[in-house]
C-alpha atoms as a PDB file:
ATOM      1  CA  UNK A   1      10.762  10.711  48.037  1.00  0.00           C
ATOM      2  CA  UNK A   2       7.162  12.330  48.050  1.00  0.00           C
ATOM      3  CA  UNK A   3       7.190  12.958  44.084  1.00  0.00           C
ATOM      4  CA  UNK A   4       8.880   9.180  43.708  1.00  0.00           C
ATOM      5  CA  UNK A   5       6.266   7.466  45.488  1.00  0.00           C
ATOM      6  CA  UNK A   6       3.641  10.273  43.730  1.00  0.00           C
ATOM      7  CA  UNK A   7       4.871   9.107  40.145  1.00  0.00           C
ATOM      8  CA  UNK A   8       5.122   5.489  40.579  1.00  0.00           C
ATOM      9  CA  UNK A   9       1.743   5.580  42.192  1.00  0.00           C
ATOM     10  CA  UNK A  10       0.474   7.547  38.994  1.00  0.00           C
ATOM     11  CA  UNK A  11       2.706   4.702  36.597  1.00  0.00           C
ATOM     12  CA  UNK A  12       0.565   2.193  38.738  1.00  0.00           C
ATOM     13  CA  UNK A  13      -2.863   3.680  37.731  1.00  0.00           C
ATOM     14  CA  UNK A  14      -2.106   4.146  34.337  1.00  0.00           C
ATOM     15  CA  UNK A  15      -0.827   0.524  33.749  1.00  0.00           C
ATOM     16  CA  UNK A  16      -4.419  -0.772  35.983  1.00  0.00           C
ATOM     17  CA  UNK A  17      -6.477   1.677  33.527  1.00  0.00           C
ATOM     18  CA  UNK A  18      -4.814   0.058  30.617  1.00  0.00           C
ATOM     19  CA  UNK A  19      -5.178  -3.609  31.923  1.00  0.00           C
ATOM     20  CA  UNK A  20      -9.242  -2.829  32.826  1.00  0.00           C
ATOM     21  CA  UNK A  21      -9.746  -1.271  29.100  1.00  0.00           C
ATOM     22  CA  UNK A  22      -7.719  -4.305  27.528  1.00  0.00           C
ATOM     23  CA  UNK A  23     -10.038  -6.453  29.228  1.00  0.00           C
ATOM     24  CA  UNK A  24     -13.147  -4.690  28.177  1.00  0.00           C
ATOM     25  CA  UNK A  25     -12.188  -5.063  24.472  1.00  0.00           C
ATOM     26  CA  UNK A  26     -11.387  -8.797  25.222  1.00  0.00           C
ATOM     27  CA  UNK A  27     -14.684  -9.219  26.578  1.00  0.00           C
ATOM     28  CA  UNK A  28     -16.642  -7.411  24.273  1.00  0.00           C
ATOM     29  CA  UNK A  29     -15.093  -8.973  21.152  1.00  0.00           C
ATOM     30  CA  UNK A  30     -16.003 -12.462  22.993  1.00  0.00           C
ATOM     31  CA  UNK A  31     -19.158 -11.546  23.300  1.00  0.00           C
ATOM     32  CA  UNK A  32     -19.802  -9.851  19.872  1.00  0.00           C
ATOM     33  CA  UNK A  33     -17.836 -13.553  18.498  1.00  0.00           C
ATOM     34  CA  UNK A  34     -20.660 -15.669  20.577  1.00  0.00           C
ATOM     35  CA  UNK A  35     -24.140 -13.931  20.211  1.00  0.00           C
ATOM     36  CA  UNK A  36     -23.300 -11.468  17.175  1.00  0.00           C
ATOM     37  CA  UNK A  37     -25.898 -12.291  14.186  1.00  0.00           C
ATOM     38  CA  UNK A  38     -23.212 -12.917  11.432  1.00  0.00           C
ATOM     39  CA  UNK A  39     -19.441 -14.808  12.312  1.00  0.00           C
ATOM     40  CA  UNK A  40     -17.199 -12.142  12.935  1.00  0.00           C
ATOM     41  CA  UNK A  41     -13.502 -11.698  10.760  1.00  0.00           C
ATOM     42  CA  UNK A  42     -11.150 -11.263  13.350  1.00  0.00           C
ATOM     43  CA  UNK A  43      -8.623  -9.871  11.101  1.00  0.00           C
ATOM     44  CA  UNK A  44     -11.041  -7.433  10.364  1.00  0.00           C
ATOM     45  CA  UNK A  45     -13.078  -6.682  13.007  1.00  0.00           C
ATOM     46  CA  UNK A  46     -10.108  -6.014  15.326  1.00  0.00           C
ATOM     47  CA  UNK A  47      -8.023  -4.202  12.378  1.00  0.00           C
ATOM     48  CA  UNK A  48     -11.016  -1.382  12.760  1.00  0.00           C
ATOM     49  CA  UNK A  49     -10.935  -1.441  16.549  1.00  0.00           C
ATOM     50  CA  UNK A  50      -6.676  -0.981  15.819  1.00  0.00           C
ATOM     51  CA  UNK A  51      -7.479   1.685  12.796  1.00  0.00           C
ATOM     52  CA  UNK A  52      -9.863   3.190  15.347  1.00  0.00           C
ATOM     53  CA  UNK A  53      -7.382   3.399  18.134  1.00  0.00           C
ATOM     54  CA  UNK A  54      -4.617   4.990  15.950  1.00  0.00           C
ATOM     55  CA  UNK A  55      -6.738   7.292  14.215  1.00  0.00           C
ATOM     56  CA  UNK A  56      -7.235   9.357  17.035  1.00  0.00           C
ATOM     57  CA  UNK A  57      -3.132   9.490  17.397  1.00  0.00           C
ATOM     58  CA  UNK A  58      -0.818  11.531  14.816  1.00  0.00           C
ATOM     59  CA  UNK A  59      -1.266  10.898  11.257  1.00  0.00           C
ATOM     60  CA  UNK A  60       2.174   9.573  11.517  1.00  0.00           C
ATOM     61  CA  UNK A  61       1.430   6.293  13.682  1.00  0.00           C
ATOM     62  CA  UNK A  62       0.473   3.346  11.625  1.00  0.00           C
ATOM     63  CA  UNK A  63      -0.311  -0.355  12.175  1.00  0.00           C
ATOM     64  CA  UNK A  64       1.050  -2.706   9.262  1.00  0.00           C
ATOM     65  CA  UNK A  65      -0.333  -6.354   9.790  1.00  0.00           C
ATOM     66  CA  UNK A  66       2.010  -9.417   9.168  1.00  0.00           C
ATOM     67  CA  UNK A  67       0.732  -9.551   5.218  1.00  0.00           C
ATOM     68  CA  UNK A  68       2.056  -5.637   4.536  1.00  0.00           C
ATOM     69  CA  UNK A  69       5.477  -6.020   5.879  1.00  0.00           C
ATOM     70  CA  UNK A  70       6.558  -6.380   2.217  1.00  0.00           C
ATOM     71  CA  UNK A  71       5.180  -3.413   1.154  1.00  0.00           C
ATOM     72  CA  UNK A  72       6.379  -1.182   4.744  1.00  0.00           C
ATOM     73  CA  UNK A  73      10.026  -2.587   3.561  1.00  0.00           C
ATOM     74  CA  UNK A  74       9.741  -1.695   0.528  1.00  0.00           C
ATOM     75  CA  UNK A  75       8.609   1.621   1.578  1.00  0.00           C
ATOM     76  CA  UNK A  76      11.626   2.473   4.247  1.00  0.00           C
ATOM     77  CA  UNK A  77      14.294   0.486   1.776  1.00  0.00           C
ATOM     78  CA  UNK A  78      12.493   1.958  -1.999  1.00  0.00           C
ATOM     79  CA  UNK A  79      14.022  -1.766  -2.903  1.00  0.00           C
ATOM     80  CA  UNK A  80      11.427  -4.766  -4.204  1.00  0.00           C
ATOM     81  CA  UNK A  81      11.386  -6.904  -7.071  1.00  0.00           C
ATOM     82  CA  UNK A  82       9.013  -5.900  -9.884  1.00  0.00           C
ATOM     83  CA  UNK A  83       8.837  -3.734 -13.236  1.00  0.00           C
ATOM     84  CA  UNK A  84       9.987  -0.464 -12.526  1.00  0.00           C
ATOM     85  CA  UNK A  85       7.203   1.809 -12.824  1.00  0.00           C
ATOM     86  CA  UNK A  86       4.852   4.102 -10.635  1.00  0.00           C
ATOM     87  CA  UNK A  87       1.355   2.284 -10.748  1.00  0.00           C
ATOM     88  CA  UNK A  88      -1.764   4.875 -10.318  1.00  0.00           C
ATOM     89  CA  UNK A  89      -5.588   4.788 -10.223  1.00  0.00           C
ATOM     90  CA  UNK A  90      -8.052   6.281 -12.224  1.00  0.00           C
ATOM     91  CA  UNK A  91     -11.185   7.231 -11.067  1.00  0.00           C
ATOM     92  CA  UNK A  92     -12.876   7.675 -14.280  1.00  0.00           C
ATOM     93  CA  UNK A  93     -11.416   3.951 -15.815  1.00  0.00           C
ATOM     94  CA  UNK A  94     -11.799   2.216 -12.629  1.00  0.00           C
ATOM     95  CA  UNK A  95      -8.492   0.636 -13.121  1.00  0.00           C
ATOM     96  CA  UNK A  96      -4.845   1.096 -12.886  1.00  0.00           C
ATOM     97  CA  UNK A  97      -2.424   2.748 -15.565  1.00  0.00           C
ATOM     98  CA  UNK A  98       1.357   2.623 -15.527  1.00  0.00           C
ATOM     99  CA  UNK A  99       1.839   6.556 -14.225  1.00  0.00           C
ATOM    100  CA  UNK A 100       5.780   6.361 -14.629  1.00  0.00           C
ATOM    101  CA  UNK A 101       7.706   3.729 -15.445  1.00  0.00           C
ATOM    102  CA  UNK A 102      11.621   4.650 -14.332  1.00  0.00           C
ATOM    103  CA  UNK A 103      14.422   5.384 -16.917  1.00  0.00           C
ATOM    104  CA  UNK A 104      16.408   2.425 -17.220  1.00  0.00           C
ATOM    105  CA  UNK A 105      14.559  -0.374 -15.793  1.00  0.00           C
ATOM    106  CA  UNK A 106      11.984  -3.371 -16.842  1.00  0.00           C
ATOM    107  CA  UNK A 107       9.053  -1.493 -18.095  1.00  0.00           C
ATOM    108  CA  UNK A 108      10.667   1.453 -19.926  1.00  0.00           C
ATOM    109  CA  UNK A 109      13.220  -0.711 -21.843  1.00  0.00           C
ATOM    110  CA  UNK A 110      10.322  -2.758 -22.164  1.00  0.00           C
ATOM    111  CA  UNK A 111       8.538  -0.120 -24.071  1.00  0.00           C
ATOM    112  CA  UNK A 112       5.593   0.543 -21.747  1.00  0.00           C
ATOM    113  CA  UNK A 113       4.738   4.386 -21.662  1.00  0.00           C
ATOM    114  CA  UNK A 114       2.781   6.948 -19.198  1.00  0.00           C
ATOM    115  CA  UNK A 115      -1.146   6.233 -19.444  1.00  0.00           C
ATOM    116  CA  UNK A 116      -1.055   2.710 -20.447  1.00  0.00           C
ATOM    117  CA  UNK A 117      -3.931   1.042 -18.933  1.00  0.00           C
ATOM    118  CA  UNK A 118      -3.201  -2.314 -17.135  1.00  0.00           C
ATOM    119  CA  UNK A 119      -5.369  -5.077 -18.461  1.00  0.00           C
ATOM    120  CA  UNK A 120      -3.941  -8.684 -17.726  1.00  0.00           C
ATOM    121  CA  UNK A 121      -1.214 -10.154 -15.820  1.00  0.00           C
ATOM    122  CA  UNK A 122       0.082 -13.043 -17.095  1.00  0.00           C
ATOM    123  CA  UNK A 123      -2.976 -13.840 -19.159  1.00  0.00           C
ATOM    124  CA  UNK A 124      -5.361 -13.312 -16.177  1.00  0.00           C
ATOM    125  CA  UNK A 125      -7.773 -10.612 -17.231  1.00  0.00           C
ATOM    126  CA  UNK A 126      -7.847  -7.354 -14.240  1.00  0.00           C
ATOM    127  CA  UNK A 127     -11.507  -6.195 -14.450  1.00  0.00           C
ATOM    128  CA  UNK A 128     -12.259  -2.880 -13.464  1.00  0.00           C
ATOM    129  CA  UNK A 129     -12.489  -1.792  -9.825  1.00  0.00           C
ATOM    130  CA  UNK A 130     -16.334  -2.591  -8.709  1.00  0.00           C
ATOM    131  CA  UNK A 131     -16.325  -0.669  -5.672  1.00  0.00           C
ATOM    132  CA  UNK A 132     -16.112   3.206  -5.753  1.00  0.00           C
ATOM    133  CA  UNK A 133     -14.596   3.570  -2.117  1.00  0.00           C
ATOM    134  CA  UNK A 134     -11.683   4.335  -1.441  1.00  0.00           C
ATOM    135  CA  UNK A 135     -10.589   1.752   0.733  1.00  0.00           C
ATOM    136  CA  UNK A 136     -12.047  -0.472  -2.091  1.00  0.00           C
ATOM    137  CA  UNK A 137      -9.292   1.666  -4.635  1.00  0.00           C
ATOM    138  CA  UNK A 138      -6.498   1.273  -2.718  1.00  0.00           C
ATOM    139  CA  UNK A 139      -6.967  -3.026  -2.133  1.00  0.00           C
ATOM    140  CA  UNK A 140      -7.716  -2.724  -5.968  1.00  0.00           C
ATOM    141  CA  UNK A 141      -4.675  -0.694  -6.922  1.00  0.00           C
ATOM    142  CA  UNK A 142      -2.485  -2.957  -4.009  1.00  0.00           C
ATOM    143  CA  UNK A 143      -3.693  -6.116  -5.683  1.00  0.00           C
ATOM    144  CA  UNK A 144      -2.643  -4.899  -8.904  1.00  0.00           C
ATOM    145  CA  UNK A 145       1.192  -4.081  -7.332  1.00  0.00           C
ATOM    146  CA  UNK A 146       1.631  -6.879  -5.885  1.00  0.00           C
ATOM    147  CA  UNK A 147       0.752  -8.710  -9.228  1.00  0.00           C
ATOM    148  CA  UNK A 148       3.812  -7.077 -10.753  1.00  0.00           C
ATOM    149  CA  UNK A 149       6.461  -7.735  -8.297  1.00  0.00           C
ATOM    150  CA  UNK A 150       8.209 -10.953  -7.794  1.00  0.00           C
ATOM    151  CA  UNK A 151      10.992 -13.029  -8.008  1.00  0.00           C
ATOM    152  CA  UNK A 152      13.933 -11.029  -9.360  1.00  0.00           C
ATOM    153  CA  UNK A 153      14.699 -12.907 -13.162  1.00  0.00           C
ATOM    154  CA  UNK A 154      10.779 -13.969 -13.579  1.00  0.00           C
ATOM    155  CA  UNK A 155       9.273 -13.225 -16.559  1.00  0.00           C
ATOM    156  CA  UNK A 156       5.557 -12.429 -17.546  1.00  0.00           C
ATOM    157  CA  UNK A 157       3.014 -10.952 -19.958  1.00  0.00           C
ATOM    158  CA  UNK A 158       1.619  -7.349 -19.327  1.00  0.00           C
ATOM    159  CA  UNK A 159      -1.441  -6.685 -21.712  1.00  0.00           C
ATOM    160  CA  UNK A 160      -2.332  -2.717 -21.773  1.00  0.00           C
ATOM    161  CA  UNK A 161      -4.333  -0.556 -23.503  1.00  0.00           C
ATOM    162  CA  UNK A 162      -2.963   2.545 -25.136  1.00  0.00           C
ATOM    163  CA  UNK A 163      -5.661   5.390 -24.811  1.00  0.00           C
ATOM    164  CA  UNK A 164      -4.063   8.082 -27.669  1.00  0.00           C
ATOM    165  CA  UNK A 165      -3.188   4.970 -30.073  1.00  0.00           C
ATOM    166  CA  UNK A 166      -6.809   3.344 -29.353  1.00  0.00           C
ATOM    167  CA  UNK A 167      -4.737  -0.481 -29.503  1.00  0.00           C
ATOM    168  CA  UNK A 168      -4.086  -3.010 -27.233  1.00  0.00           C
ATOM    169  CA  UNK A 169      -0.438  -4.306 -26.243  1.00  0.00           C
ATOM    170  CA  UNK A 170       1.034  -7.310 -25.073  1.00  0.00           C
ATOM    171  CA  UNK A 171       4.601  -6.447 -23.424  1.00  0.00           C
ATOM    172  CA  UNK A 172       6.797  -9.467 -21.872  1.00  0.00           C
ATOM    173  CA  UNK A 173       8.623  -8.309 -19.378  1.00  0.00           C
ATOM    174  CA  UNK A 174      11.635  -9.521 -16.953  1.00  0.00           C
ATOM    175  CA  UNK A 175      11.302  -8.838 -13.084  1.00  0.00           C
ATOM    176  CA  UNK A 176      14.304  -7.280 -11.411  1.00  0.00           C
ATOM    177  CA  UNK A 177      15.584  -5.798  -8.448  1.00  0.00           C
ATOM    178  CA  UNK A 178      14.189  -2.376  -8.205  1.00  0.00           C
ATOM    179  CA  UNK A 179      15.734   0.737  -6.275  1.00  0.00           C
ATOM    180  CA  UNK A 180      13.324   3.606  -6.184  1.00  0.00           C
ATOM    181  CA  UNK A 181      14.811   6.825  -6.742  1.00  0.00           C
ATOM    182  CA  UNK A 182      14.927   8.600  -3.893  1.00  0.00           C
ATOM    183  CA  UNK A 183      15.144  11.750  -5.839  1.00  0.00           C
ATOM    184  CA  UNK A 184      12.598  11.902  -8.947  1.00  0.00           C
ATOM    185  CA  UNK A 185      13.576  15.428 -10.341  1.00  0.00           C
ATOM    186  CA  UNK A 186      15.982  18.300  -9.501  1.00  0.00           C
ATOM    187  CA  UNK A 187      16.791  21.238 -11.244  1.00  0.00           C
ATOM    188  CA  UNK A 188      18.034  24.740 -11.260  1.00  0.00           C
ATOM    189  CA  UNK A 189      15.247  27.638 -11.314  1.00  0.00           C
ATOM    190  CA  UNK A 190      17.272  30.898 -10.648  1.00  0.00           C
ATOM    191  CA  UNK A 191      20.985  31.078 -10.266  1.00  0.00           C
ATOM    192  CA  UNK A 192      20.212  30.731  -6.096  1.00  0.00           C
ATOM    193  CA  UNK A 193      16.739  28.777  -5.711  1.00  0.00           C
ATOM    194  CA  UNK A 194      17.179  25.092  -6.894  1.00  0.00           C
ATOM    195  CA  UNK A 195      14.095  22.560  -6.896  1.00  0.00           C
ATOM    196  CA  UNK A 196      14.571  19.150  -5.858  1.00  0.00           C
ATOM    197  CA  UNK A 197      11.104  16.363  -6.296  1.00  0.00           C
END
């Protein structure tokens, strides 16, 4: 009974340090939220103290706020509503392209191609990222996503630019549901090593 009583009294210390640290952060963002110079976003201010937290974890553990759960079920399901394609970032045109738009689905039979850089969405102009952070990439590139997908059977305007043709496009476009392949490539290299992407 010695190492029973020795672990719950060891469960009990950990759960009083946890309580007594919880507390301190409550306090602390009260305080911050009452005397602070500028009014605090709690979203954000708290998201860092979570981002904070975790980042000392794994890589692995993440935090997805109510507004992302669309994007972490797209991510464990590879199913969403939208055009088809792989959107990227480019550094050096501070906006999105179209990287790879899937065989078979809105924006290949559509006609858009690798390299095609996204300029409107349904006639609302995307100007070019302003911000050269990252963080400030990845809301940009997000934004730009999330403009893409919707209701399965709703139909918009895509205006691109086409680098190698120097023209701009205007591509209408149907939304559907999407299934990302799980498997992008996979081939033979010798007669006993196969690749698979």
């Amino acid at each position: 009974t010695l190492a029973t009583d020795a672990g719950a009294q060891k469960k009990k210390n950990h759960n009083l340090e946890v309580g007594k640290n919880l507390d301190i952060f409550n306090q602390l963002y009260k305080c911050l939220d009452l005397m602070y110079v500028d009014s605090l976003n709690p979203g954000e201010v708290i998201g860092n103290g979570i981002k904070g937290m975790l980042g000392s974890l794994d890589p692995y553990t993440t935090y997805y706020p109510e507004e992302k759960t669309k994007d972490l079920k797209m991510m464990i399901t590879g199913k969403y509503a939208g055009i088809g394609a792989m959107v990227g970032y480019r550094d050096n045109l501070r906006r999105c392209i179209i990287s790879k738009p899937y065989a078979g689905m809105p924006a290949a039979q559509a006609g858009l191609l690798p390299g095609d850089i996204i300029l409107a969405i349904d006639g609302k102009d995307i100007p070019p990222c302003e911000d050269p952070g990252s963080e400030a990439q990845a809301r940009y590139s997000s934004g730009v996503s999330e403009k893409l997908r919707g209701e399965p059977g709703t139909t918009f305007e895509l205006k691109v630019r086409r680098p190698e043709a120097d023209k701009e496009y205007t591509f209408k476009i149907v939304r559907r549901n999407i299934v990302v392949p799980s498997v992008s490539l996979s081939t033979m290299i010798t007669d006993s090593i196969g690749y698979i992407a």
